[in-house]
PDB file of N, CA and C in Angstrom:
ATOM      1  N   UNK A   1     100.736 110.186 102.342  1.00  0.00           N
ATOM      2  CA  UNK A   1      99.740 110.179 101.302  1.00  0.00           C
ATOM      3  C   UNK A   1     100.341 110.824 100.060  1.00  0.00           C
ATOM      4  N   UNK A   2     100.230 110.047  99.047  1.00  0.00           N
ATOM      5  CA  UNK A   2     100.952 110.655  97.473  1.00  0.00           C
ATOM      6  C   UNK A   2      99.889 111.149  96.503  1.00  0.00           C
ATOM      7  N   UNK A   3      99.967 112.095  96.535  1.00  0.00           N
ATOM      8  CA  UNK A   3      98.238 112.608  95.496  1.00  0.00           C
ATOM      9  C   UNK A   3      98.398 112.350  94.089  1.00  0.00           C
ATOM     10  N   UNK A   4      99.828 112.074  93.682  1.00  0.00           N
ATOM     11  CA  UNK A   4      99.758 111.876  92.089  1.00  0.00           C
ATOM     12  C   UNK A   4     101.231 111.414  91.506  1.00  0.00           C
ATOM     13  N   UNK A   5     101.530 110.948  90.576  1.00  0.00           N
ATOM     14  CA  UNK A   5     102.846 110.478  90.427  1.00  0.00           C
ATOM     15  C   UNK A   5     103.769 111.363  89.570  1.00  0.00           C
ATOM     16  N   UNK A   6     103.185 113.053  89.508  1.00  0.00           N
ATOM     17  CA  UNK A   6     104.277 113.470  88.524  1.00  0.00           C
ATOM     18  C   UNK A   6     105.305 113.509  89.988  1.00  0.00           C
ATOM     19  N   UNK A   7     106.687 113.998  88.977  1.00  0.00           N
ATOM     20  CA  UNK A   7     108.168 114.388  89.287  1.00  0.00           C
ATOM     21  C   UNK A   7     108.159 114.683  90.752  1.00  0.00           C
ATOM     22  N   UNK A   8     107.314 116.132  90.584  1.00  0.00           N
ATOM     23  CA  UNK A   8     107.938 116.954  91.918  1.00  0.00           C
ATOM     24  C   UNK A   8     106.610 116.579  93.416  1.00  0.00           C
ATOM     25  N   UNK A   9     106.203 115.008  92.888  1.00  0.00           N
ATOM     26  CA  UNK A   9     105.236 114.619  93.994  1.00  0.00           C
ATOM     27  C   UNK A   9     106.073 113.101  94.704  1.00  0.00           C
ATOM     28  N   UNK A  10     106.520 112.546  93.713  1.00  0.00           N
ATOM     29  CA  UNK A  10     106.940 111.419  93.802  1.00  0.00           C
ATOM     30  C   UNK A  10     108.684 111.418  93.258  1.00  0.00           C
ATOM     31  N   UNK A  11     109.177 111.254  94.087  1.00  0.00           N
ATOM     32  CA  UNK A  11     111.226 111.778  93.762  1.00  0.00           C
ATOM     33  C   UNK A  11     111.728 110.257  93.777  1.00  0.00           C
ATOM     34  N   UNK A  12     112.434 109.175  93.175  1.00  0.00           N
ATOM     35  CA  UNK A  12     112.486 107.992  93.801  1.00  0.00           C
ATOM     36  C   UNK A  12     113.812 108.165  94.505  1.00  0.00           C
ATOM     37  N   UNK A  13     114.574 108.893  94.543  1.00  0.00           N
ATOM     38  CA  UNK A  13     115.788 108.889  95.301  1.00  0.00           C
ATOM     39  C   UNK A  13     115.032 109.039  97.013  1.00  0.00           C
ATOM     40  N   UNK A  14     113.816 109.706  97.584  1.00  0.00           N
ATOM     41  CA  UNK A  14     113.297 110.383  98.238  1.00  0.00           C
ATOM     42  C   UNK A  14     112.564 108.861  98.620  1.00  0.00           C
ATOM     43  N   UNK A  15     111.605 108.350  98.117  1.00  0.00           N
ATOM     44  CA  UNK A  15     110.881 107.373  98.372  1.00  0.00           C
ATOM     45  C   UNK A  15     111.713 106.066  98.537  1.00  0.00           C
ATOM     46  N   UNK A  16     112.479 106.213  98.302  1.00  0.00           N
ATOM     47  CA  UNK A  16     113.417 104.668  98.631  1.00  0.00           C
ATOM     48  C   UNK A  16     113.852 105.121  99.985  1.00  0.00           C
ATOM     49  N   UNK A  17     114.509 106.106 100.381  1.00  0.00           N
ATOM     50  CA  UNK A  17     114.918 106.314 100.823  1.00  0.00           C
ATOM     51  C   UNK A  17     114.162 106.451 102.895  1.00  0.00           C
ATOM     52  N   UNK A  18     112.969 106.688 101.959  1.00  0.00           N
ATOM     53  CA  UNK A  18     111.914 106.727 103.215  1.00  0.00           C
ATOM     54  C   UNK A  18     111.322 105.261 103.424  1.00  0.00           C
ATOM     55  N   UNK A  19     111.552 104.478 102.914  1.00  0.00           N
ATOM     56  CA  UNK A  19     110.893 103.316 102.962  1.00  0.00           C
ATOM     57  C   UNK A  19     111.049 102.678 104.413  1.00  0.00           C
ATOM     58  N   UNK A  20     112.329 102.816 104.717  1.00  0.00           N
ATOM     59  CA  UNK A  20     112.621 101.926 105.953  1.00  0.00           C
ATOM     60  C   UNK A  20     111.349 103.153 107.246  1.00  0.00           C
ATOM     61  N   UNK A  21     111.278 103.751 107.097  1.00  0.00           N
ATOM     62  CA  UNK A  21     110.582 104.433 107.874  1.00  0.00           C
ATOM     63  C   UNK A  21     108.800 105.025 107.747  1.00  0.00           C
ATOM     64  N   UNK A  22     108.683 104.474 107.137  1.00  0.00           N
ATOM     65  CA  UNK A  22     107.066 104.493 105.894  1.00  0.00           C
ATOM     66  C   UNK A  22     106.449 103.634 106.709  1.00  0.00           C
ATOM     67  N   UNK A  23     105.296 103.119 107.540  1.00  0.00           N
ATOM     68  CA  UNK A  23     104.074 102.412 107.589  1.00  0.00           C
ATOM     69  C   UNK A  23     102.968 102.102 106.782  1.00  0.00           C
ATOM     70  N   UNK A  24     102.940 103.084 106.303  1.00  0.00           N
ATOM     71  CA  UNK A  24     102.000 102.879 104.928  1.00  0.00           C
ATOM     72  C   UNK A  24     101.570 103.746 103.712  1.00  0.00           C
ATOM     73  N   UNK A  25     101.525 103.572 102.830  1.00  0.00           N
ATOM     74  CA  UNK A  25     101.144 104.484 101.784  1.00  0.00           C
ATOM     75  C   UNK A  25      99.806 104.399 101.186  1.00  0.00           C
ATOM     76  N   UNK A  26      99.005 106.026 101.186  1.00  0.00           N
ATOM     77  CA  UNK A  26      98.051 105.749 100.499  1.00  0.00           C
ATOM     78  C   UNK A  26      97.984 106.726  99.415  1.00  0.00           C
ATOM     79  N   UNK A  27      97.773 106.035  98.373  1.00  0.00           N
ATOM     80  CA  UNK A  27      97.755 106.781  96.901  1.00  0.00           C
ATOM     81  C   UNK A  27      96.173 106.697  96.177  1.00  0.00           C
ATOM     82  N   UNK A  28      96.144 107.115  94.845  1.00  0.00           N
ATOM     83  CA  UNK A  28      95.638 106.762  93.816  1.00  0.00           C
ATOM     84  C   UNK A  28      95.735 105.376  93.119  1.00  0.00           C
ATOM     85  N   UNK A  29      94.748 104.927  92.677  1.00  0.00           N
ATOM     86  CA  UNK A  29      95.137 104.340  91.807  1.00  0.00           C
ATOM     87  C   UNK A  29      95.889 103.983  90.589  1.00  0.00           C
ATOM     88  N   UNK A  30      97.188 103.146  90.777  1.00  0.00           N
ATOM     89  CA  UNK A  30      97.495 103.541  89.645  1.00  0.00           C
ATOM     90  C   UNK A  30      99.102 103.942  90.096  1.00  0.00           C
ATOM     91  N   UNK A  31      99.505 104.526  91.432  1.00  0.00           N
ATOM     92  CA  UNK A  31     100.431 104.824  91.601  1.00  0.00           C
ATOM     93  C   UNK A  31     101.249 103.792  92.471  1.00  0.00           C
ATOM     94  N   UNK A  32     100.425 103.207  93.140  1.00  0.00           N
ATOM     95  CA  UNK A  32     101.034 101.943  94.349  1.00  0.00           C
ATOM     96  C   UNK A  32     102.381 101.213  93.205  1.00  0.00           C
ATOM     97  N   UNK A  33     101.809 100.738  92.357  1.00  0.00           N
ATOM     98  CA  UNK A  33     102.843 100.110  91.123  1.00  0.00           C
ATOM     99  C   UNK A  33     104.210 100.491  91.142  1.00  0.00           C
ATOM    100  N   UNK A  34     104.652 102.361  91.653  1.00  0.00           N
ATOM    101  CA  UNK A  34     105.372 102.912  91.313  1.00  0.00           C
ATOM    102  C   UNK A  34     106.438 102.272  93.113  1.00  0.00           C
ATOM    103  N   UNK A  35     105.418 102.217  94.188  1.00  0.00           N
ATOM    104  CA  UNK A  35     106.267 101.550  95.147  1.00  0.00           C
ATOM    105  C   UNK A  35     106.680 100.404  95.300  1.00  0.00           C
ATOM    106  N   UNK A  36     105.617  99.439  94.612  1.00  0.00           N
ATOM    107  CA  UNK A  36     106.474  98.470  94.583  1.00  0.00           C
ATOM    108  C   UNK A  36     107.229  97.620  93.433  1.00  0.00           C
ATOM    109  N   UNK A  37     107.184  98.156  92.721  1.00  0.00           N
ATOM    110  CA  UNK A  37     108.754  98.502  91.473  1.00  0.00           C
ATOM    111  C   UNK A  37     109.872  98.694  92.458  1.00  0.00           C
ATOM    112  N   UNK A  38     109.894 100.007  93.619  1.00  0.00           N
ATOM    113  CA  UNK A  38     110.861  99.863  94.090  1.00  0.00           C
ATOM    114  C   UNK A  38     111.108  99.598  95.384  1.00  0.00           C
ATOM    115  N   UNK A  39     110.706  98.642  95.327  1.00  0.00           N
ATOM    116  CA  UNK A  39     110.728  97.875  96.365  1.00  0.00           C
ATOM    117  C   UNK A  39     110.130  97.877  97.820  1.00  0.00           C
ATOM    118  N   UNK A  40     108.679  98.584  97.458  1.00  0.00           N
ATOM    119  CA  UNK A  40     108.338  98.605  99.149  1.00  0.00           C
ATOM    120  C   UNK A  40     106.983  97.498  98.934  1.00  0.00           C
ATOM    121  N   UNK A  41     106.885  96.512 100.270  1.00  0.00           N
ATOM    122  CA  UNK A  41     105.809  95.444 100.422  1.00  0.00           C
ATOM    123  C   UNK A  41     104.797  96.018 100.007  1.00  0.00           C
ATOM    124  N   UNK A  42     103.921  95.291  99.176  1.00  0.00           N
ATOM    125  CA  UNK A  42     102.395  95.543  99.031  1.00  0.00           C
ATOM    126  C   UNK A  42     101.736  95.971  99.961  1.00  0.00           C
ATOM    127  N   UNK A  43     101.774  95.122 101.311  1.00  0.00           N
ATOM    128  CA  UNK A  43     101.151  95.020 102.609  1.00  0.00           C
ATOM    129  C   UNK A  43     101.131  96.921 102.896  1.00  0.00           C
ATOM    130  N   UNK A  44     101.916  97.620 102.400  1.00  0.00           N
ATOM    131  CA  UNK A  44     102.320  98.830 103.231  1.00  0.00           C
ATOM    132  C   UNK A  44     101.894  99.747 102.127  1.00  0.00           C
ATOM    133  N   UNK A  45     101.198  99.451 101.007  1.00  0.00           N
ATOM    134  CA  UNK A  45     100.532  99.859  99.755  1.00  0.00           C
ATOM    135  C   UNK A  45      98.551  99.999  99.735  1.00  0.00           C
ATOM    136  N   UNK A  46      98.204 101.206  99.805  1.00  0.00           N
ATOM    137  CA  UNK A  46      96.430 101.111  99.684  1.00  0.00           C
ATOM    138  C   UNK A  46      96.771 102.108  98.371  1.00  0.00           C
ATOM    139  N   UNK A  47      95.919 101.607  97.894  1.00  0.00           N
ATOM    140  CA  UNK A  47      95.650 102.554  96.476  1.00  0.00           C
ATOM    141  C   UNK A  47      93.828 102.578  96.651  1.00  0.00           C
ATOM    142  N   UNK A  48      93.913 103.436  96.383  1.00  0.00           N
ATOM    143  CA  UNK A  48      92.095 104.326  96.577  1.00  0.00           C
ATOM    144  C   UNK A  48      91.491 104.792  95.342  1.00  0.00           C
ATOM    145  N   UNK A  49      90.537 104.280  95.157  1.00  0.00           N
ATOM    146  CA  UNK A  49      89.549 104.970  93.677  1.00  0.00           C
ATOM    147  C   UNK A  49      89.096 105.910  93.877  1.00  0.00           C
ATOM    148  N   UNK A  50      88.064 106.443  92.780  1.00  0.00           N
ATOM    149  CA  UNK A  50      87.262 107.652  93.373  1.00  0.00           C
ATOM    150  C   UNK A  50      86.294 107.588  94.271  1.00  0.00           C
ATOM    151  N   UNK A  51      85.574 108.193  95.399  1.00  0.00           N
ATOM    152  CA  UNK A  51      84.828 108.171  96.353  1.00  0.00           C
ATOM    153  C   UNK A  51      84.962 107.218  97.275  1.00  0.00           C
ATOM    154  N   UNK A  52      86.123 106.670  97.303  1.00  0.00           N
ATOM    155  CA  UNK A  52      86.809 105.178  98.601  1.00  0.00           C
ATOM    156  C   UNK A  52      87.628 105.920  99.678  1.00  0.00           C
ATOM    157  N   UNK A  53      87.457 105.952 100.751  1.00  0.00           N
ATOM    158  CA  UNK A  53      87.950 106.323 101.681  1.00  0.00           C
ATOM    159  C   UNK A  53      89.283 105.335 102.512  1.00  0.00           C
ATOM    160  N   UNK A  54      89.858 106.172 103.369  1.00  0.00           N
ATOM    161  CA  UNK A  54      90.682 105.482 104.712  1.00  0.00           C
ATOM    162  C   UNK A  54      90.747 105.590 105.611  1.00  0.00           C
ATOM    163  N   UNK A  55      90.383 105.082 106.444  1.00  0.00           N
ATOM    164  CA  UNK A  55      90.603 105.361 108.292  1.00  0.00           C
ATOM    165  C   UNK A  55      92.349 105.835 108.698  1.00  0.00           C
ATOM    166  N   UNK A  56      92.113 107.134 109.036  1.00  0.00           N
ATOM    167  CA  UNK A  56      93.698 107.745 109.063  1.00  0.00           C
ATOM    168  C   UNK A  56      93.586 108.040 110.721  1.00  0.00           C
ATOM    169  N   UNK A  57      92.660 107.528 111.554  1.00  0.00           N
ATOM    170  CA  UNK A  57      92.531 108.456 112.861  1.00  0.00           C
ATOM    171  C   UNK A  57      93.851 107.990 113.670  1.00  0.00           C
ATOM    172  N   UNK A  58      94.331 106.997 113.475  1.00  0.00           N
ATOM    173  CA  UNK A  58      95.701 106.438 114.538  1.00  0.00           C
ATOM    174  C   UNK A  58      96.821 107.268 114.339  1.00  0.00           C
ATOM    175  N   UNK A  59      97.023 108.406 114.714  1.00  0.00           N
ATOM    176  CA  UNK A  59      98.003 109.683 114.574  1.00  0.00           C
ATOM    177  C   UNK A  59      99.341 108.512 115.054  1.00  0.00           C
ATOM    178  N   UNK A  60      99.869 109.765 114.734  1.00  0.00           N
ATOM    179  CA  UNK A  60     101.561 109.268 114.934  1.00  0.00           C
ATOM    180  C   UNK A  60     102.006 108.611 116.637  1.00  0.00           C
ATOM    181  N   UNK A  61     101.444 109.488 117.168  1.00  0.00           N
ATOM    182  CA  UNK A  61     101.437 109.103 118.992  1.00  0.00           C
ATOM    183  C   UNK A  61     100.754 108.150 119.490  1.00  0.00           C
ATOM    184  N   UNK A  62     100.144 107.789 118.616  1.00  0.00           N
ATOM    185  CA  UNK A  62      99.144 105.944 118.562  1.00  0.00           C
ATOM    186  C   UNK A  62      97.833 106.681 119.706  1.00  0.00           C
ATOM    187  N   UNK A  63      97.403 107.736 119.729  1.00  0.00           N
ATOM    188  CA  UNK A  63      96.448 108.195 120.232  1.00  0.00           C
ATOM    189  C   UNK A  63      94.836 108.726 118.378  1.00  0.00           C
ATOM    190  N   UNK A  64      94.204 108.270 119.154  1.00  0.00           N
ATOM    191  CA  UNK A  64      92.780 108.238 118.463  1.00  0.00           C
ATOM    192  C   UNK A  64      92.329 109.375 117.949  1.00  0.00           C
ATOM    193  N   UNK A  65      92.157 110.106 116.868  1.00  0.00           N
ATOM    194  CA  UNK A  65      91.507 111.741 116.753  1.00  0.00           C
ATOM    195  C   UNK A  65      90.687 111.189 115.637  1.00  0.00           C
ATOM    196  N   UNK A  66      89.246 111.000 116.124  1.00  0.00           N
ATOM    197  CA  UNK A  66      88.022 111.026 115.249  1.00  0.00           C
ATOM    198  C   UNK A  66      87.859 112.087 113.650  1.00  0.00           C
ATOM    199  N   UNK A  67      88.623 113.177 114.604  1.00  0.00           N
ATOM    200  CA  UNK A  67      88.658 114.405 113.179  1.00  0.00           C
ATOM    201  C   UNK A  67      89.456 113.880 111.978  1.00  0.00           C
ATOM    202  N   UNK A  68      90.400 113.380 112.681  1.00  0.00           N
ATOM    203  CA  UNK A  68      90.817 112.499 110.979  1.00  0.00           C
ATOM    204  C   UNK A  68      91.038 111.176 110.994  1.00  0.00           C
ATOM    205  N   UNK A  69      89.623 110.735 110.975  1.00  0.00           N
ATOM    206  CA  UNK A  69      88.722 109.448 110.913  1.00  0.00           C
ATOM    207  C   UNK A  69      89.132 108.945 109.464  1.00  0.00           C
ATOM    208  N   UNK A  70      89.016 110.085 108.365  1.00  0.00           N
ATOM    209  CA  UNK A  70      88.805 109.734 106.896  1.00  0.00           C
ATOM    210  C   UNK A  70      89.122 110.622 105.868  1.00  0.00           C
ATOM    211  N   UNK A  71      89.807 110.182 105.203  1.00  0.00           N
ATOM    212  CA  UNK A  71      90.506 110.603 103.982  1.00  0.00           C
ATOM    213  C   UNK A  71      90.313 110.578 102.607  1.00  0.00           C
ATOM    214  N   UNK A  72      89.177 111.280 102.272  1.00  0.00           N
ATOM    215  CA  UNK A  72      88.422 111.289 101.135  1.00  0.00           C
ATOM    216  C   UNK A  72      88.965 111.046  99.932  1.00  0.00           C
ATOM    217  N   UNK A  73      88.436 110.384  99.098  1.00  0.00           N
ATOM    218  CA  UNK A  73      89.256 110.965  97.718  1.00  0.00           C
ATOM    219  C   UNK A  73      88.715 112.508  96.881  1.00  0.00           C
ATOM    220  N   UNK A  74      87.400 111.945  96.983  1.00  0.00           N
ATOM    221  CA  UNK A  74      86.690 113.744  96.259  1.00  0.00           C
ATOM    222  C   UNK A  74      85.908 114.286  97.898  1.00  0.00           C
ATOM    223  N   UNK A  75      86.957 115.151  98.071  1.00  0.00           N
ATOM    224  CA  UNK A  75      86.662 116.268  99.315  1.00  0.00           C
ATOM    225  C   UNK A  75      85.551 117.004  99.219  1.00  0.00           C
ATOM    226  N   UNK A  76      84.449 117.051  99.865  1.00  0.00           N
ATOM    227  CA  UNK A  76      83.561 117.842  99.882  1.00  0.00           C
ATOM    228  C   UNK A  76      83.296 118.675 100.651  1.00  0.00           C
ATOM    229  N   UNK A  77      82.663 120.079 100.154  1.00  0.00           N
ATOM    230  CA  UNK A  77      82.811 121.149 100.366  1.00  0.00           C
ATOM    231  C   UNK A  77      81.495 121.591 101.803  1.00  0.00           C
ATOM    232  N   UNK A  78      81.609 121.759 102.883  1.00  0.00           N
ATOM    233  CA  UNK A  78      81.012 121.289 104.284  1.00  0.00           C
ATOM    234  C   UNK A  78      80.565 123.086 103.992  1.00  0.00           C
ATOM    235  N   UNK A  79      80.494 123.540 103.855  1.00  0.00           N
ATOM    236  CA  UNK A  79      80.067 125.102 103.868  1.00  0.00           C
ATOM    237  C   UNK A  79      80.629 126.467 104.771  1.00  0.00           C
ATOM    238  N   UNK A  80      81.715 125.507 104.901  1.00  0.00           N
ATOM    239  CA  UNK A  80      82.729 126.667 106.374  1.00  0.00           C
ATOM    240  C   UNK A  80      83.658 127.838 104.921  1.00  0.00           C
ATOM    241  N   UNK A  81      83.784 128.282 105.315  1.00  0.00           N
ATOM    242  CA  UNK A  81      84.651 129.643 104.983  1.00  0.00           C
ATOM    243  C   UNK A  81      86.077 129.114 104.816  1.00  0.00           C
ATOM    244  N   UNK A  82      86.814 129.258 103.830  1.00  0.00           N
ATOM    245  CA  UNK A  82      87.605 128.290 103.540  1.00  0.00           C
ATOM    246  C   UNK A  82      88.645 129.799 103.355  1.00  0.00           C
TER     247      UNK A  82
END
């Protein structure tokens, strides 16, 4: 997940470099452009507006965790002690 396209978020020596190993990227709007300029498939590109979510629950071990079901864009504040 890329939260924004300055410098020290987005490196392209770094992102090319991860590509062969990337499943998918989810950004902002606005930033997907910047992957595939260099060269990574659309298909492997979500760009998200404000208040649009993503189903992130398929962890790395291809096992299911409901807790991260969804990936907000404006995070809201649940009332726990932070």
């Amino acid at each position: 997940m890329i939260s924004h396209d300055h410098w020290d978020h987005l490196d392209y020596r770094v992102v090319t470099e991860l590509e062969p190993r990337v499943k998918r990227v989810v950004t902002g709007l606005g930033v997907g452009e910047h992957f595939e300029y260099w060269g990574y498939p659309v298909e492997k590109i979500v760009e998200l507006d404000w208040w649009d979510s993503f189903d992130l629950a398929i962890l790395e071990n291809g096992q299911y965790n409901k807790d991260w079901s969804l990936i907000h864009t404006m995070p809201e504040y649940l009332g726990k002690e932070i």
